[in-house]
PDB file of N, CA and C in Angstrom:
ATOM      1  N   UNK A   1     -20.133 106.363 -93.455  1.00  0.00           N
ATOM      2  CA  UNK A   1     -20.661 105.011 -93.634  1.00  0.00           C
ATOM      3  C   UNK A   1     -19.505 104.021 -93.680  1.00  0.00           C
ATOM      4  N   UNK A   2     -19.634 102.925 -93.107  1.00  0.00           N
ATOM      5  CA  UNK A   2     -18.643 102.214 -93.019  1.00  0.00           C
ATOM      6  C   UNK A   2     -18.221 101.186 -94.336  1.00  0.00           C
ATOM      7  N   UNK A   3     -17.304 100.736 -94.421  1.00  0.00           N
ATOM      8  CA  UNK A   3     -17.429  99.672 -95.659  1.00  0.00           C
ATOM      9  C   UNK A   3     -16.276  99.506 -95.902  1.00  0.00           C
ATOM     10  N   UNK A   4     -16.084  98.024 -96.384  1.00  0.00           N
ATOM     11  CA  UNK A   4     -15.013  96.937 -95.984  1.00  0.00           C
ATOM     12  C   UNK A   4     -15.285  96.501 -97.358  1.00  0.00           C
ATOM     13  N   UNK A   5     -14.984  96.173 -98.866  1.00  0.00           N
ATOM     14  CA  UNK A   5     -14.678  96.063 -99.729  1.00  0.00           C
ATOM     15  C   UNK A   5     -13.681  95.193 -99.919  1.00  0.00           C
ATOM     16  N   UNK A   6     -14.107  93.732-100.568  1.00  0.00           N
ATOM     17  CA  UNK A   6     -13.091  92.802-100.583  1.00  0.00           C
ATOM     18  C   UNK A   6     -13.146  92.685-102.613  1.00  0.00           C
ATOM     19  N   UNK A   7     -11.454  92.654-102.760  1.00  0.00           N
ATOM     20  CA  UNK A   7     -11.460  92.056-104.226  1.00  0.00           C
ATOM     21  C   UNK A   7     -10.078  91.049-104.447  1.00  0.00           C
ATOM     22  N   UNK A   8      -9.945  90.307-105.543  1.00  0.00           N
ATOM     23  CA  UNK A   8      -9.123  89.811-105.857  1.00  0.00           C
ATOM     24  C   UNK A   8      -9.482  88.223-105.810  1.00  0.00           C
ATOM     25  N   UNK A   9     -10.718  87.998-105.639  1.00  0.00           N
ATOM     26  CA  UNK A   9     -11.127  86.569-105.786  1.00  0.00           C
ATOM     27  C   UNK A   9     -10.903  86.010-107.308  1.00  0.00           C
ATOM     28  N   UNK A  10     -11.259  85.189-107.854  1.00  0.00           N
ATOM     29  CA  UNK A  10     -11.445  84.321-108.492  1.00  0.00           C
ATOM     30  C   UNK A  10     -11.194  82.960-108.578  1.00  0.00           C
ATOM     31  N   UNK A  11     -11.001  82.259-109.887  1.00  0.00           N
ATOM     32  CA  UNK A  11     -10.768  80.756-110.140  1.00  0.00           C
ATOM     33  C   UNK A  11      -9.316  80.559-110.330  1.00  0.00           C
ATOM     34  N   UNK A  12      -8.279  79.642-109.921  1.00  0.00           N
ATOM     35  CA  UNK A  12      -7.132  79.541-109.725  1.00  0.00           C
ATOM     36  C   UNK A  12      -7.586  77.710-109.306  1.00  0.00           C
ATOM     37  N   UNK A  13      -5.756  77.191-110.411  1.00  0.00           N
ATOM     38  CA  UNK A  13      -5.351  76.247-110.337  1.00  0.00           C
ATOM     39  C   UNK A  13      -4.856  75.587-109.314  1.00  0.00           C
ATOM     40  N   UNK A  14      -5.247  74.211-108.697  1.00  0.00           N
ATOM     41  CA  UNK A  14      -4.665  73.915-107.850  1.00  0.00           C
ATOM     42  C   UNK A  14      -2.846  73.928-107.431  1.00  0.00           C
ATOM     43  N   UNK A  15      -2.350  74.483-106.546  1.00  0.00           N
ATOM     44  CA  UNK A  15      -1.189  75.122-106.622  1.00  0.00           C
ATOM     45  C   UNK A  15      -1.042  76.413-106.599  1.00  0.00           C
ATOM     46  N   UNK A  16      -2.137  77.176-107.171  1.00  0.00           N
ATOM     47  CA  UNK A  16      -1.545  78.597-107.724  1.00  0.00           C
ATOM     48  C   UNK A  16      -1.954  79.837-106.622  1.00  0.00           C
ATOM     49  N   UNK A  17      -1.627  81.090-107.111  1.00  0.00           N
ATOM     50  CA  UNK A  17      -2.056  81.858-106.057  1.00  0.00           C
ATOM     51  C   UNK A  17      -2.794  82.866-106.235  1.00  0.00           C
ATOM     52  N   UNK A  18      -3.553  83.805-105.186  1.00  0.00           N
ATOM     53  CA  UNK A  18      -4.105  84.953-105.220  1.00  0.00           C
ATOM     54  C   UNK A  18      -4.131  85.723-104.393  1.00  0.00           C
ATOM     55  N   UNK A  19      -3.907  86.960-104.772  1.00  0.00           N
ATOM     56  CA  UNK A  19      -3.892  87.989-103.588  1.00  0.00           C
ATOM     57  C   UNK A  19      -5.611  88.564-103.163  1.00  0.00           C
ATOM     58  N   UNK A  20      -5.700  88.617-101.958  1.00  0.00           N
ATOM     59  CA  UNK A  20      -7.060  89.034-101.090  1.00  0.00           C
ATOM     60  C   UNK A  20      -7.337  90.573-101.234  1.00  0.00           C
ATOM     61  N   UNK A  21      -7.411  91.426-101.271  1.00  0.00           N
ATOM     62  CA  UNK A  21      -7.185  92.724-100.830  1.00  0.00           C
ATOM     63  C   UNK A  21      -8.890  93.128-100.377  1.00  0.00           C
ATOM     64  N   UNK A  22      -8.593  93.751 -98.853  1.00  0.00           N
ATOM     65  CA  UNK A  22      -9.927  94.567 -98.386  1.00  0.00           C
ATOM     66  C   UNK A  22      -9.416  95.650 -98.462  1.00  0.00           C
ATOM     67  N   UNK A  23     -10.448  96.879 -98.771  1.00  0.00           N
ATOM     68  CA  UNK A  23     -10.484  98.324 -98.587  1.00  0.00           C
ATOM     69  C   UNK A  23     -11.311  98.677 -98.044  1.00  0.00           C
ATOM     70  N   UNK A  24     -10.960  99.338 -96.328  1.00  0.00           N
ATOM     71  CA  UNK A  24     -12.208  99.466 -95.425  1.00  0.00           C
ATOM     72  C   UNK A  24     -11.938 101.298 -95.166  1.00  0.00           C
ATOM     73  N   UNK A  25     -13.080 101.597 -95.082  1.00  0.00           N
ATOM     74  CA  UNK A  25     -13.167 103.395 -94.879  1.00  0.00           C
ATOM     75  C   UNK A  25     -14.686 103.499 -94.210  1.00  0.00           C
ATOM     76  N   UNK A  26     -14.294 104.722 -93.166  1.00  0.00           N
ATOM     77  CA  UNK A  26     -15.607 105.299 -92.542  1.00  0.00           C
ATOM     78  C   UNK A  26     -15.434 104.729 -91.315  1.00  0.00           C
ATOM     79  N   UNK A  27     -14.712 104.534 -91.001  1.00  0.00           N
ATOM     80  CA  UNK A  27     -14.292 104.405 -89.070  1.00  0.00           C
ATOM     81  C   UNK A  27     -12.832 104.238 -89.039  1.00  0.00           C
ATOM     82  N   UNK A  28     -11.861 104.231 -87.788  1.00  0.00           N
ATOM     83  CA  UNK A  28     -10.595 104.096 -87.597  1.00  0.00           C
ATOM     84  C   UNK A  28      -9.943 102.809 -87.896  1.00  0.00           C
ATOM     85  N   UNK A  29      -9.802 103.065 -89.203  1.00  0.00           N
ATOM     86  CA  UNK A  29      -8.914 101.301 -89.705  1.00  0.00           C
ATOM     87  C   UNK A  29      -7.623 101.206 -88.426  1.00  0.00           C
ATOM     88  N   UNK A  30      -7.102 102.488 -88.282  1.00  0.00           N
ATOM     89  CA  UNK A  30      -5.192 102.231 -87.500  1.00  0.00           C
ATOM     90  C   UNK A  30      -5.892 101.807 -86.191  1.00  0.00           C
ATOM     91  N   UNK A  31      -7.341 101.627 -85.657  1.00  0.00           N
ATOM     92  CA  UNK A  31      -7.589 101.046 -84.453  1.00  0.00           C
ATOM     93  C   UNK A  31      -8.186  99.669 -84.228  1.00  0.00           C
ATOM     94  N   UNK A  32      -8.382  99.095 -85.011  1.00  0.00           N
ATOM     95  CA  UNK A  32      -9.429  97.908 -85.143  1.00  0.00           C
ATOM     96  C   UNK A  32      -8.289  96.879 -85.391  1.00  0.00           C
ATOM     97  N   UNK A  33      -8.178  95.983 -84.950  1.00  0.00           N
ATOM     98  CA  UNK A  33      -8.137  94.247 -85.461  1.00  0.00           C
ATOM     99  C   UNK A  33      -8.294  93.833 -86.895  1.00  0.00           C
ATOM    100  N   UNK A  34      -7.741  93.383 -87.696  1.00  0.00           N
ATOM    101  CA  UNK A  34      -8.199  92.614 -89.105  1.00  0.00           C
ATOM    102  C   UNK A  34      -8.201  91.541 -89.161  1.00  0.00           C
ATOM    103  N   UNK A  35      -8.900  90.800 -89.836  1.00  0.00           N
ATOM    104  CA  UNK A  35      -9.091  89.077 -90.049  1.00  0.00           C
ATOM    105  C   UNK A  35      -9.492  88.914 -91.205  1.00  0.00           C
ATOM    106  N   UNK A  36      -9.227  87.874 -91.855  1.00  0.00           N
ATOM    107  CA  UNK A  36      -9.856  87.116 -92.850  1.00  0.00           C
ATOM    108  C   UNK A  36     -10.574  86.183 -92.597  1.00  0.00           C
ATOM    109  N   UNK A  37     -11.735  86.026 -93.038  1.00  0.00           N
ATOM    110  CA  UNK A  37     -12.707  84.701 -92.538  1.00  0.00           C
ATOM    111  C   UNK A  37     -13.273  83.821 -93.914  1.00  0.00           C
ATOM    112  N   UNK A  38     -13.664  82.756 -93.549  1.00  0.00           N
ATOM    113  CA  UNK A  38     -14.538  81.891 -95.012  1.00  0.00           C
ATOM    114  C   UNK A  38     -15.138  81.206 -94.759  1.00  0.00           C
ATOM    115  N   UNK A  39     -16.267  80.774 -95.887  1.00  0.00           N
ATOM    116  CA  UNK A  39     -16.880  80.035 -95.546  1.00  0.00           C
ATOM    117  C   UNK A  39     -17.211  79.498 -96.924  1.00  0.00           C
ATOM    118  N   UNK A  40     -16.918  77.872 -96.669  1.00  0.00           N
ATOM    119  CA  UNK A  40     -17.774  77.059 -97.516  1.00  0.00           C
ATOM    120  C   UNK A  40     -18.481  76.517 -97.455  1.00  0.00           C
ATOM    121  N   UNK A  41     -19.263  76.170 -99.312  1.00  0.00           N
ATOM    122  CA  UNK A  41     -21.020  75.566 -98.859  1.00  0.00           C
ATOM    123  C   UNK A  41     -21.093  74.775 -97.915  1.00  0.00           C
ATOM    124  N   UNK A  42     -21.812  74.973 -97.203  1.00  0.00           N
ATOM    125  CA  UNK A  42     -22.420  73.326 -96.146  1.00  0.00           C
ATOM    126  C   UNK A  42     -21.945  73.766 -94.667  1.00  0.00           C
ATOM    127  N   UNK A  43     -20.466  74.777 -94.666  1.00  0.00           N
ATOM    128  CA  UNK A  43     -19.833  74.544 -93.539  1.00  0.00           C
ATOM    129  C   UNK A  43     -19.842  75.815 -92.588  1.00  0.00           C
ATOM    130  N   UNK A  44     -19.465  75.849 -91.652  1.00  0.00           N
ATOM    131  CA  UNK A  44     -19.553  77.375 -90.982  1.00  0.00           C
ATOM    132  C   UNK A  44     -18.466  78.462 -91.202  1.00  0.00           C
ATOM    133  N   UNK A  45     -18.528  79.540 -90.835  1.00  0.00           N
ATOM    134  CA  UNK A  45     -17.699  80.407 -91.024  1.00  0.00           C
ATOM    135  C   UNK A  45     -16.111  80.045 -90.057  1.00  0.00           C
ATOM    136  N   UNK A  46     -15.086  80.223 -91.378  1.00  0.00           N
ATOM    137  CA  UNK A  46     -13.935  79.777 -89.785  1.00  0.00           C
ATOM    138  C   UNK A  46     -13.055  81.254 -90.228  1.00  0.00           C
ATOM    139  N   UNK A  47     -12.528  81.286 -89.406  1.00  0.00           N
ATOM    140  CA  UNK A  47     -11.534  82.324 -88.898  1.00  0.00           C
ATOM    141  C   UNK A  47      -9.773  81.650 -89.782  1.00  0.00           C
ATOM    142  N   UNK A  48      -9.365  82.418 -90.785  1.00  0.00           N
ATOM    143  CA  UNK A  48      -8.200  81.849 -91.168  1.00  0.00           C
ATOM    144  C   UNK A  48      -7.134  82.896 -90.773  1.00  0.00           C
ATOM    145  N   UNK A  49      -7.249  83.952 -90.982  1.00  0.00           N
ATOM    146  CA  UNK A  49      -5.722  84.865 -90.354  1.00  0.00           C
ATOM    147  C   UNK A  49      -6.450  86.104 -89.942  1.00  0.00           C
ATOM    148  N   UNK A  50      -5.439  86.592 -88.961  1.00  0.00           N
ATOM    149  CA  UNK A  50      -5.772  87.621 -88.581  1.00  0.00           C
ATOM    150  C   UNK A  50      -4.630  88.372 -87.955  1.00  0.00           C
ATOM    151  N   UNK A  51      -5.150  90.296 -87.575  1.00  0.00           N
ATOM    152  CA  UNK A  51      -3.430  90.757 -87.397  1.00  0.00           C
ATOM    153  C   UNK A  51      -3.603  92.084 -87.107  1.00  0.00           C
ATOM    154  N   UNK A  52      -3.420  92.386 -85.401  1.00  0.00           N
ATOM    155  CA  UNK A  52      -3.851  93.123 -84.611  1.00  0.00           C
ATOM    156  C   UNK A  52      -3.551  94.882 -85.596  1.00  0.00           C
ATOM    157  N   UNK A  53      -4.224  95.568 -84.683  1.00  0.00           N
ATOM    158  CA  UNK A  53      -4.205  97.249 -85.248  1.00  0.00           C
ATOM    159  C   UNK A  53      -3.258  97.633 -85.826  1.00  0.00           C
ATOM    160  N   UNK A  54      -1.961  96.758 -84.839  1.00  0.00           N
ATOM    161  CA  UNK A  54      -0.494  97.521 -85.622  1.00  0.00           C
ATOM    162  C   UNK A  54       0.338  96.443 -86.326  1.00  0.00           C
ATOM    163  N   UNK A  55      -0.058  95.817 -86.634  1.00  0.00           N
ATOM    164  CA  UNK A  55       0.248  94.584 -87.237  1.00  0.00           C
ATOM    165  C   UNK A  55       1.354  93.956 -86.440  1.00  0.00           C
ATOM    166  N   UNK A  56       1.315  94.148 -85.332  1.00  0.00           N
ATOM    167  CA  UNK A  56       3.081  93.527 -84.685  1.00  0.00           C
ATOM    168  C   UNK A  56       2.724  91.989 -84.840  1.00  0.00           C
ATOM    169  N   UNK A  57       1.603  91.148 -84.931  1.00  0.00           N
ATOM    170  CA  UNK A  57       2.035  90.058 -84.946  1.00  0.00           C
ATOM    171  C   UNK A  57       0.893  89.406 -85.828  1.00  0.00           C
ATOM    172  N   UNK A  58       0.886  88.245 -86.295  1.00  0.00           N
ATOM    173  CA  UNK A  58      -0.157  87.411 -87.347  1.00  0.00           C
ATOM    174  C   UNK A  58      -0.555  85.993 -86.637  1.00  0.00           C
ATOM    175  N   UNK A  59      -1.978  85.989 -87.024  1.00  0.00           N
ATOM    176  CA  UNK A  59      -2.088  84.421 -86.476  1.00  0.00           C
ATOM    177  C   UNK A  59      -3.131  83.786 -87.387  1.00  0.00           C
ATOM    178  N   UNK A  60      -2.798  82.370 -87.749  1.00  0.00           N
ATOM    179  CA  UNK A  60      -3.369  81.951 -89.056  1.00  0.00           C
ATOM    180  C   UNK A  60      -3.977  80.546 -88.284  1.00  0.00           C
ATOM    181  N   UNK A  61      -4.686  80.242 -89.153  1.00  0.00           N
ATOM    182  CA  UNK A  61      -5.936  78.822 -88.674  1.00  0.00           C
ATOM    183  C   UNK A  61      -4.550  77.557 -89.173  1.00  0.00           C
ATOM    184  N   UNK A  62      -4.316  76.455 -88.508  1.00  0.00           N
ATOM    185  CA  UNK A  62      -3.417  75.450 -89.137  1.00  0.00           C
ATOM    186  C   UNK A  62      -3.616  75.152 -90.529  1.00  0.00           C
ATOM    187  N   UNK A  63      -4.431  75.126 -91.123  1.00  0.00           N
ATOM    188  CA  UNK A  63      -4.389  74.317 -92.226  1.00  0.00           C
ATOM    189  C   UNK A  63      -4.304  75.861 -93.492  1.00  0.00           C
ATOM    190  N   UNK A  64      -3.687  76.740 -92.991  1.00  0.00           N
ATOM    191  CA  UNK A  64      -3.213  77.790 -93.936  1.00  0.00           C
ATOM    192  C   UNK A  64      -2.146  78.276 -93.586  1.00  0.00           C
ATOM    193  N   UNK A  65      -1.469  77.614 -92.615  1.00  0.00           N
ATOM    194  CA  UNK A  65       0.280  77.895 -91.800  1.00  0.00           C
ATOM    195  C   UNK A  65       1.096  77.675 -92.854  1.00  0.00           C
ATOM    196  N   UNK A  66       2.054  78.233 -93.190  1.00  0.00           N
ATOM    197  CA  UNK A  66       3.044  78.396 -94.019  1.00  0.00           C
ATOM    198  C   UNK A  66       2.975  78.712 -95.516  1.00  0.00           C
ATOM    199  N   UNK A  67       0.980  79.011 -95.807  1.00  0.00           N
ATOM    200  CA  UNK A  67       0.672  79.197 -97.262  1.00  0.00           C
ATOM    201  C   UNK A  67       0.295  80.436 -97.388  1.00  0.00           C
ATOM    202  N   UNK A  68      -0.453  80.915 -96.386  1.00  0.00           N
ATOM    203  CA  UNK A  68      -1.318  82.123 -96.803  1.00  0.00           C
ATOM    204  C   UNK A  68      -0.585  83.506 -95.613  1.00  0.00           C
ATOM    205  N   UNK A  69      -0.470  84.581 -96.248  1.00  0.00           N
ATOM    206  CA  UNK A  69      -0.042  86.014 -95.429  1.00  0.00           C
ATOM    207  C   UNK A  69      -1.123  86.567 -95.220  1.00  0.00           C
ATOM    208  N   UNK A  70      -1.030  87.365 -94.182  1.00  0.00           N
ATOM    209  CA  UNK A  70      -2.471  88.222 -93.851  1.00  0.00           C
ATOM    210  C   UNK A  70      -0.891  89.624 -94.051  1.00  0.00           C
ATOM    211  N   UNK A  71      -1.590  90.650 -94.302  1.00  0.00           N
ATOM    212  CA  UNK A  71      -0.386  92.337 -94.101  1.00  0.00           C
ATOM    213  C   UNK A  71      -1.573  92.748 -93.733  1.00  0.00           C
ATOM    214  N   UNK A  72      -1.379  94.541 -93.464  1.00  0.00           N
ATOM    215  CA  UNK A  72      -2.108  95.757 -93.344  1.00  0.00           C
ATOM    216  C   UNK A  72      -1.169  96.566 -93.728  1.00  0.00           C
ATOM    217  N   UNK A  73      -1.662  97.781 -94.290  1.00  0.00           N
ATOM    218  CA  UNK A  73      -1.358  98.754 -94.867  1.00  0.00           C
ATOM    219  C   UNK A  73      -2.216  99.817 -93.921  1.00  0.00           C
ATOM    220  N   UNK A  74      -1.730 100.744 -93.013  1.00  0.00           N
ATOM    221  CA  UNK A  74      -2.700 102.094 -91.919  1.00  0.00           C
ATOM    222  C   UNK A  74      -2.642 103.209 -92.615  1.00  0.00           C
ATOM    223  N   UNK A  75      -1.510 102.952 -93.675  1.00  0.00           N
ATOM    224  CA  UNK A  75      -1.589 104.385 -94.338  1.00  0.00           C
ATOM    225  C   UNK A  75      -2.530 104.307 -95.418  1.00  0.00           C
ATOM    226  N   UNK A  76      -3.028 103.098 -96.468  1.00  0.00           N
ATOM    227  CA  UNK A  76      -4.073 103.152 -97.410  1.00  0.00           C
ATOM    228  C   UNK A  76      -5.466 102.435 -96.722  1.00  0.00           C
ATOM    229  N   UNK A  77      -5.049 102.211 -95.526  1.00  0.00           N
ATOM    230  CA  UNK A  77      -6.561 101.475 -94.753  1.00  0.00           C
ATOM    231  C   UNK A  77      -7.089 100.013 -95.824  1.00  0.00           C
ATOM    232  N   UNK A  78      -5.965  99.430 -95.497  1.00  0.00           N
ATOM    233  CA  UNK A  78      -5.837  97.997 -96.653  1.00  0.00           C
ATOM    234  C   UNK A  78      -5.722  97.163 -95.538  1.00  0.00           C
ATOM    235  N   UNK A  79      -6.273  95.831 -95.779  1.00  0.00           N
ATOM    236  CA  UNK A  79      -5.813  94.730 -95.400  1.00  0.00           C
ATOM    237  C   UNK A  79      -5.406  93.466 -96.208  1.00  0.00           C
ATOM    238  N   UNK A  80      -4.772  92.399 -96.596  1.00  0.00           N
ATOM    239  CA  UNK A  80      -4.136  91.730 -97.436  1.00  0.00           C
ATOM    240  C   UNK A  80      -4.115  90.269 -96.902  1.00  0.00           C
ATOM    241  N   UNK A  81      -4.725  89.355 -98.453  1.00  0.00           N
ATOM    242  CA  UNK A  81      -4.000  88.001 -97.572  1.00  0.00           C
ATOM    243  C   UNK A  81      -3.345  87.259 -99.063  1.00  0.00           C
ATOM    244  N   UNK A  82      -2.297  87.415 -98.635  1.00  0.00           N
ATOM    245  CA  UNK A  82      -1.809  86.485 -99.568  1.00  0.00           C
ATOM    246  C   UNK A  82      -1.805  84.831-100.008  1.00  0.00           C
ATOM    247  N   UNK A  83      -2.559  84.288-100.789  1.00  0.00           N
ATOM    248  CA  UNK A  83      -2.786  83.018-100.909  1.00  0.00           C
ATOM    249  C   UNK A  83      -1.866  82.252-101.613  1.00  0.00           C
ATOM    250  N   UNK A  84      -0.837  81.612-101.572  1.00  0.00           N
ATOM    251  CA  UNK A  84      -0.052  80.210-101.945  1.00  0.00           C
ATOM    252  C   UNK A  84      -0.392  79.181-102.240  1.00  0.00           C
ATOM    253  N   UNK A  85       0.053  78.176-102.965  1.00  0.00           N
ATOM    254  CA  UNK A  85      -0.081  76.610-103.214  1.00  0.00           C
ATOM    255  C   UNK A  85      -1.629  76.565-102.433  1.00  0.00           C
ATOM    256  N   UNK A  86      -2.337  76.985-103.615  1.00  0.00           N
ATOM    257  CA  UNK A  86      -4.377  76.736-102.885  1.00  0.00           C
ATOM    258  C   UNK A  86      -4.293  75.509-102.977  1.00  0.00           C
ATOM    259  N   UNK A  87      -5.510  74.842-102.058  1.00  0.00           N
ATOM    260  CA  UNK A  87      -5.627  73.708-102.217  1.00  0.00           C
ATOM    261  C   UNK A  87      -7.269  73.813-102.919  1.00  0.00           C
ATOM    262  N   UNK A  88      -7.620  72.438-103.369  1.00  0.00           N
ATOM    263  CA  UNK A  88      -9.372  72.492-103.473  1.00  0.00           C
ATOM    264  C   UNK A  88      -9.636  72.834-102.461  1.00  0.00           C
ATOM    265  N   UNK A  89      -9.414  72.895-101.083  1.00  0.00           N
ATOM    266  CA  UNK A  89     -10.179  72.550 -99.907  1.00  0.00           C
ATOM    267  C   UNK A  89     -10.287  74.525 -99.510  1.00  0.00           C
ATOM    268  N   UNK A  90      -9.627  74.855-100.072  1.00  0.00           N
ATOM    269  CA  UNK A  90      -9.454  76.684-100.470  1.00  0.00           C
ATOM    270  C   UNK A  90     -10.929  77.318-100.455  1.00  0.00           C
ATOM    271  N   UNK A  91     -11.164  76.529-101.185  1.00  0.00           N
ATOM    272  CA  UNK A  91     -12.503  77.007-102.020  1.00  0.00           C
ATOM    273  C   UNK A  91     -13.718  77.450-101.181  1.00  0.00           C
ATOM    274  N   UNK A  92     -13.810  78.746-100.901  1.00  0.00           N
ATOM    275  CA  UNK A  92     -14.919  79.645-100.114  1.00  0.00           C
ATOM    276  C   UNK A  92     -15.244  81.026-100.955  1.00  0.00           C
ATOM    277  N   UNK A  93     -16.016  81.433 -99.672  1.00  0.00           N
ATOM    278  CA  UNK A  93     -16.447  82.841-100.024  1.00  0.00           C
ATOM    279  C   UNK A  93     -15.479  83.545 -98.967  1.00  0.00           C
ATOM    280  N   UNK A  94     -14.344  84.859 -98.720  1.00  0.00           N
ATOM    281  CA  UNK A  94     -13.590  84.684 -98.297  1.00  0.00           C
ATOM    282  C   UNK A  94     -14.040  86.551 -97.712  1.00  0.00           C
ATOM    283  N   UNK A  95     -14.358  86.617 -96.346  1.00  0.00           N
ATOM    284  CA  UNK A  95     -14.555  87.765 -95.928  1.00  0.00           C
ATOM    285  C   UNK A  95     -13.350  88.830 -95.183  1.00  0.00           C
ATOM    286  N   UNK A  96     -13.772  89.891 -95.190  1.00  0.00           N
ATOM    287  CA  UNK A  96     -12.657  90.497 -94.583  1.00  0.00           C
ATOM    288  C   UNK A  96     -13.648  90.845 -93.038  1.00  0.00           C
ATOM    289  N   UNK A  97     -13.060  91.082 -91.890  1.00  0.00           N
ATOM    290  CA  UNK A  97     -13.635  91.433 -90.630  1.00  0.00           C
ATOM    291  C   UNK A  97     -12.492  92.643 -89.885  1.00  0.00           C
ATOM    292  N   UNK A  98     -13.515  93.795 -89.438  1.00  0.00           N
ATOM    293  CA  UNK A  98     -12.788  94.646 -88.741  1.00  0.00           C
ATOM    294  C   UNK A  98     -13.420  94.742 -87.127  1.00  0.00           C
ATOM    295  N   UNK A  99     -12.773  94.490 -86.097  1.00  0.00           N
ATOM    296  CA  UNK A  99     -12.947  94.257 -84.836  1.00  0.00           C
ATOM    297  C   UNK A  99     -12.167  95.079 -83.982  1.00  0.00           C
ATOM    298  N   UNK A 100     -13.551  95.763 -82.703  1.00  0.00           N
ATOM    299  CA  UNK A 100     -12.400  96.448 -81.902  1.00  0.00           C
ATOM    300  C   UNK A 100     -13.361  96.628 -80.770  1.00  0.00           C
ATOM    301  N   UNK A 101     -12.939  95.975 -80.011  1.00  0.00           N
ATOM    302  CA  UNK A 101     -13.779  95.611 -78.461  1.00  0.00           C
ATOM    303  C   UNK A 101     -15.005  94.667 -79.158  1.00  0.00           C
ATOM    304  N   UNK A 102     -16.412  95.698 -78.419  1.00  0.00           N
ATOM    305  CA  UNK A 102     -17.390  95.075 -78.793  1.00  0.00           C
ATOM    306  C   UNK A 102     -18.306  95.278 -80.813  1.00  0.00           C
ATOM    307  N   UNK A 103     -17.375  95.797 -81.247  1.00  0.00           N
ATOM    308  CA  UNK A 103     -17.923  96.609 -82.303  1.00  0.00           C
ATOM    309  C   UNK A 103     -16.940  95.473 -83.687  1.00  0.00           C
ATOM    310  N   UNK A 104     -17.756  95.268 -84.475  1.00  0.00           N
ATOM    311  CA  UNK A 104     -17.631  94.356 -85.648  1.00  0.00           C
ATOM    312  C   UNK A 104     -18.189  94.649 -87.113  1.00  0.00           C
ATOM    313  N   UNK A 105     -17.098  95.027 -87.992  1.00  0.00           N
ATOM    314  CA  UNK A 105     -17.718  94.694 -89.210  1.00  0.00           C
ATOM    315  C   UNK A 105     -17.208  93.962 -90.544  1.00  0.00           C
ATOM    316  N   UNK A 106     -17.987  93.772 -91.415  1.00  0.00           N
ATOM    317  CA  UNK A 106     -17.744  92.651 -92.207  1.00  0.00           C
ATOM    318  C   UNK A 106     -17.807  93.019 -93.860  1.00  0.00           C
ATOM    319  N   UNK A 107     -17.283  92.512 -94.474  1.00  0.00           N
ATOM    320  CA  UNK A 107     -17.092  92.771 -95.678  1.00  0.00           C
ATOM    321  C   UNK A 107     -18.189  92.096 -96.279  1.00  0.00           C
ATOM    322  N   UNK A 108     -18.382  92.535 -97.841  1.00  0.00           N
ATOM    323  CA  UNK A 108     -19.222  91.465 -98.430  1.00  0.00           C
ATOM    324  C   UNK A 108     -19.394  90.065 -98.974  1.00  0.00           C
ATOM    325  N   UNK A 109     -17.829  90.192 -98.759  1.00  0.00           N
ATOM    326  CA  UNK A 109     -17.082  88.540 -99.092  1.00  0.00           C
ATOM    327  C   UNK A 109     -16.535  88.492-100.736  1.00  0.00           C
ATOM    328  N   UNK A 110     -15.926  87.999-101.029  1.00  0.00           N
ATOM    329  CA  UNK A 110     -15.541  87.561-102.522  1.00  0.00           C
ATOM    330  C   UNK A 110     -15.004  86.078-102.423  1.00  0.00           C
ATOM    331  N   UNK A 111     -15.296  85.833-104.040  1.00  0.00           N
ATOM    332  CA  UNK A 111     -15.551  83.903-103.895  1.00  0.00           C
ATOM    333  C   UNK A 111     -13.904  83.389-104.252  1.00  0.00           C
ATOM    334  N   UNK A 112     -13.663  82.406-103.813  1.00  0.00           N
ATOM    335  CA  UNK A 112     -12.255  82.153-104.355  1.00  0.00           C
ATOM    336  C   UNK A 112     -12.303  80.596-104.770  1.00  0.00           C
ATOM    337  N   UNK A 113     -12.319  80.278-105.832  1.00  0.00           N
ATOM    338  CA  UNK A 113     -12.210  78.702-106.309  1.00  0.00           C
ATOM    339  C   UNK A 113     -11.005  78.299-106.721  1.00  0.00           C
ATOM    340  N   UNK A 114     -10.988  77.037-106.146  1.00  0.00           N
ATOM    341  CA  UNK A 114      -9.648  76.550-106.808  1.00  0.00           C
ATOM    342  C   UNK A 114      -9.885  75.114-107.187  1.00  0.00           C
ATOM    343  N   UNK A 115      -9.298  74.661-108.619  1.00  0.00           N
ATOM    344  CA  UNK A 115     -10.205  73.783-109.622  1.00  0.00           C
ATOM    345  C   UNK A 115      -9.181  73.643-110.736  1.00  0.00           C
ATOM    346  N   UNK A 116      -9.192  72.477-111.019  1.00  0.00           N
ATOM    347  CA  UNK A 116      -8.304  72.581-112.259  1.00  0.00           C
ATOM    348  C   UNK A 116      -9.329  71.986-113.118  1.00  0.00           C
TER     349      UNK A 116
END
């Protein structure tokens, strides 16, 4: 059974940080694509980082360039995003996505607020 397990959300000060962590098992993590995705109330789902099978390279949405890390880990079947200086504008439900050709799956999301 497949499953993509996101933790490390919570409430955090404007400025401050949090680490993302997905734990996906039950298909080939060392073959799939990883991404982080979010979505806040009202708005659609956007695509913020992401970072092919072997991690050779990362690509992040602009308005999280120089704040937030996406890693992978193939040996614990982890994926990671490191969050920096949050802004309010942070503030989603923050999914993990595993992709490989036509085949997609998705985490359950965890919430991340940022609020002083």
């Amino acid at each position: 059974q497949v499953q993509l397990v996101e933790s490390g959300g919570g409430l955090v000060q404007p400025g401050g940080s949090l680490r993302l962590s997905c734990a996906a098992s039950g298909f080939s993590f060392n073959t799939y694509a990883m991404s982080w995705y979010r979505q806040a109330p009202g708005k659609e789902r956007e695509l913020v980082a992401a970072i092919p099978s072997n991690g050779a390279n990362t690509n992040y949405v602009g308005s999280v360039k120089g704040r937030f890390t996406i890693s992978r880990d193939n040996a614990k079947n982890t994926v990671s995003l490191q969050m920096n200086s949050l802004k309010p504008e942070d503030k989603a439900v923050y999914y993990c996505y595993a992709a490989r050709a036509w085949i997609g799956y998705w985490g359950q999301g965890t919430q991340v607020t940022v609020s002083s």
